[in-house]
Protein backbone atom coordinates (compact mmCIF):
# COMPACT_ATOMS: atom_id res chain seq x y z
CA UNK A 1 -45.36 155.28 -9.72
CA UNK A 2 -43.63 153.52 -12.90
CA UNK A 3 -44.58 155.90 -15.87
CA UNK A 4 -46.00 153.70 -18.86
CA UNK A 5 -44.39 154.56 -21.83
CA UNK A 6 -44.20 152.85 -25.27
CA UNK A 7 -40.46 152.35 -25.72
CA UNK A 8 -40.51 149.45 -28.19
CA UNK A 9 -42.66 148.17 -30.90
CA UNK A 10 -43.21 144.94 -29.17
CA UNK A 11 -45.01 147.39 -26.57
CA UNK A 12 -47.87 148.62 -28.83
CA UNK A 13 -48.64 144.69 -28.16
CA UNK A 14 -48.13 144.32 -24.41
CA UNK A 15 -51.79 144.67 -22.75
CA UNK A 16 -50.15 145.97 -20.09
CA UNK A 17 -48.83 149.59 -21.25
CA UNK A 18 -51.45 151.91 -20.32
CA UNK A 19 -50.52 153.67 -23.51
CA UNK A 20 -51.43 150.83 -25.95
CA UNK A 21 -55.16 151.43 -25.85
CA UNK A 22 -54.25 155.37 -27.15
CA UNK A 23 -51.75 154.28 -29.90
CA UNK A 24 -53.80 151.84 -31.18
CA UNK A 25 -56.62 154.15 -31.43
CA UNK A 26 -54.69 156.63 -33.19
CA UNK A 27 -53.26 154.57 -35.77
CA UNK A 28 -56.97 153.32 -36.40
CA UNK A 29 -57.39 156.84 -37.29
CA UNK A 30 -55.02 156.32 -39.61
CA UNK A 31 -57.09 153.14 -41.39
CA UNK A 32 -60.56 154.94 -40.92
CA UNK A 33 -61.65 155.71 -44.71
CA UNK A 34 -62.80 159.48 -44.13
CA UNK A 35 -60.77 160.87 -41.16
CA UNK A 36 -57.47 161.24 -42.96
CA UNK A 37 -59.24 162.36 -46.41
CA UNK A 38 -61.03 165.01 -44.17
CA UNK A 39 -57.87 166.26 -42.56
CA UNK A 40 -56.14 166.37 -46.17
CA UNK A 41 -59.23 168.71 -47.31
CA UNK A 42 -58.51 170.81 -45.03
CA UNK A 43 -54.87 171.26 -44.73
CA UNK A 44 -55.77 173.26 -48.03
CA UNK A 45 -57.20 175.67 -45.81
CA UNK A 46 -60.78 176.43 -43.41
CA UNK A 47 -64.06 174.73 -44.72
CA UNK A 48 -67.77 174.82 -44.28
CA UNK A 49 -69.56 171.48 -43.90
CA UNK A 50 -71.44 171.34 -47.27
CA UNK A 51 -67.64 172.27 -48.89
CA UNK A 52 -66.14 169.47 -46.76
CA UNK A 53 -68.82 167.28 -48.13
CA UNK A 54 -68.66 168.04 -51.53
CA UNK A 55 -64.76 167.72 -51.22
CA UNK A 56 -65.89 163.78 -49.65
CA UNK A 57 -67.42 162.32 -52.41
CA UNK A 58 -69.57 159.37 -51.33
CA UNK A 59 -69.55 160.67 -47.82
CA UNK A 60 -73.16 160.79 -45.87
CA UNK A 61 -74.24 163.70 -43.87
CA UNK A 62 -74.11 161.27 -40.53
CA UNK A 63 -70.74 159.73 -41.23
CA UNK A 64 -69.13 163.47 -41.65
CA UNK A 65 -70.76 164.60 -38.63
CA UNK A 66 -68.97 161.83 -36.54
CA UNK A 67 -65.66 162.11 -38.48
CA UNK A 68 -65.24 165.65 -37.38
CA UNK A 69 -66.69 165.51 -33.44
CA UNK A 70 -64.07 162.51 -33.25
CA UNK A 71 -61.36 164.75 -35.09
CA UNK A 72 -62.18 167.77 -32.90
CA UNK A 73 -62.56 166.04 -29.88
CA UNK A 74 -58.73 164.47 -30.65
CA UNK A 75 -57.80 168.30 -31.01
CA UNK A 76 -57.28 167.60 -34.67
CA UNK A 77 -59.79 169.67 -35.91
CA UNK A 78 -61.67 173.11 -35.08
CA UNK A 79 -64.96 173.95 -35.19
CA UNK A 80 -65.64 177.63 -35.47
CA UNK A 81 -69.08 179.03 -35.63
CA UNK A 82 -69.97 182.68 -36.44
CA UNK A 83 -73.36 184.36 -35.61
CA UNK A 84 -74.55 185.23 -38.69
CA UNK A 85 -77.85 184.49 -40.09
CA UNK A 86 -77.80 181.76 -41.34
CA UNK A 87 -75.11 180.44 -39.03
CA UNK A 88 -71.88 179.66 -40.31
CA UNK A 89 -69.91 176.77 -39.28
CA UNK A 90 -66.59 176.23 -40.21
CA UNK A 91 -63.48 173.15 -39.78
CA UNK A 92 -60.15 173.65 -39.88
CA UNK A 93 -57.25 171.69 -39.16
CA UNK A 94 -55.35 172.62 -35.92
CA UNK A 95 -51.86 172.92 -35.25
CA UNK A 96 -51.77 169.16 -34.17
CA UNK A 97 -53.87 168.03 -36.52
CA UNK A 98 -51.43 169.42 -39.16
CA UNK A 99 -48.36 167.49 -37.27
CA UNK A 100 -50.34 164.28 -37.32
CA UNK A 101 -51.01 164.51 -41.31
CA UNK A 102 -47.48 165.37 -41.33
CA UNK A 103 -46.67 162.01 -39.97
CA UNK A 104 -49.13 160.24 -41.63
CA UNK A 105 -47.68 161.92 -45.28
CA UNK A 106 -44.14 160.42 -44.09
CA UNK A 107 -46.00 156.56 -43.71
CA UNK A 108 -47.83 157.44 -47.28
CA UNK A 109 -44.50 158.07 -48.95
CA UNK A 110 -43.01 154.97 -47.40
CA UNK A 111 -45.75 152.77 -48.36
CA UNK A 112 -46.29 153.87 -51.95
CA UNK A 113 -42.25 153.81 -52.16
CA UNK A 114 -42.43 150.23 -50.76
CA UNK A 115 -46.03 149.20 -52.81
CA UNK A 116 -44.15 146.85 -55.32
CA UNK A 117 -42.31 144.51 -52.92
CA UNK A 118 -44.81 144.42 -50.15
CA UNK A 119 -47.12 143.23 -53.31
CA UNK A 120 -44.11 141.21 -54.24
CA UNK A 121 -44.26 139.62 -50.59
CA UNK A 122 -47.99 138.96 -50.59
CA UNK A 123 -47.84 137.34 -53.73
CA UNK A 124 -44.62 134.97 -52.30
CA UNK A 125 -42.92 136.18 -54.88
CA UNK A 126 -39.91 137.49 -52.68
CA UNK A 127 -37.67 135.67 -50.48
CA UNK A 128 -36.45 136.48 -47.01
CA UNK A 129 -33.84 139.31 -47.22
């Protein structure tokens, strides 16, 4: 059995790398508005929901709720509840989730080092180099 493996770019591309379907979804995670904002919050440290939210602002109740089940089903996020009256819920990130905002941080620095001549190249403003 040939183990399928993304070796180059041009694979994230190919249909036929089993992996595709998983990278792609991963670096949607990466364009998805609240997911990496959520996983920023709580790098700083454990929160509660209503915290998270008030961190999120503009967020609804719904569209946090399905941020973190897809974070925490990825493994990216915990989800710790305490019996206590009232219940207590709280997120945190895991230790993957920190390694993926890791490597999203590195792609943030590259892009906001590189803003000005991808704008540049957009605009047709630059030439080939």
């Amino acid at each position: 059995m040939t183990e399928n493996v993304v070796t180059t770019m041009s694979d994230i591309c190919d249909p036929e790398v089993d992996t595709v379907a998983f990278v792609r979804g991963m670096f949607g995670r990466l364009g998805e508005k609240w997911s990496i904002r959520a996983l920023d919050e709580l790098d700083h440290g454990p929160l509660r929901f209503t915290a998270l939210m008030t961190a999120l602002p503009g967020i609804s109740h719904r569209i946090l709720t399905v941020t973190l089940k897809t974070l925490e089903s990825d493994g990216l996020v915990s989800r710790t509840s305490y019996p206590e009256t009232p219940p207590r819920v709280e997120y945190a990130l895991t230790k993957l989730g920190k390694e993926f905002l890791d490597q999203t941080s590195a792609m943030v620095d590259w892009l906001q080092g590189h803003q000005e001549q991808i704008e540049a190249s957009r605009a047709g403003r630059l030439g080939t180099e």
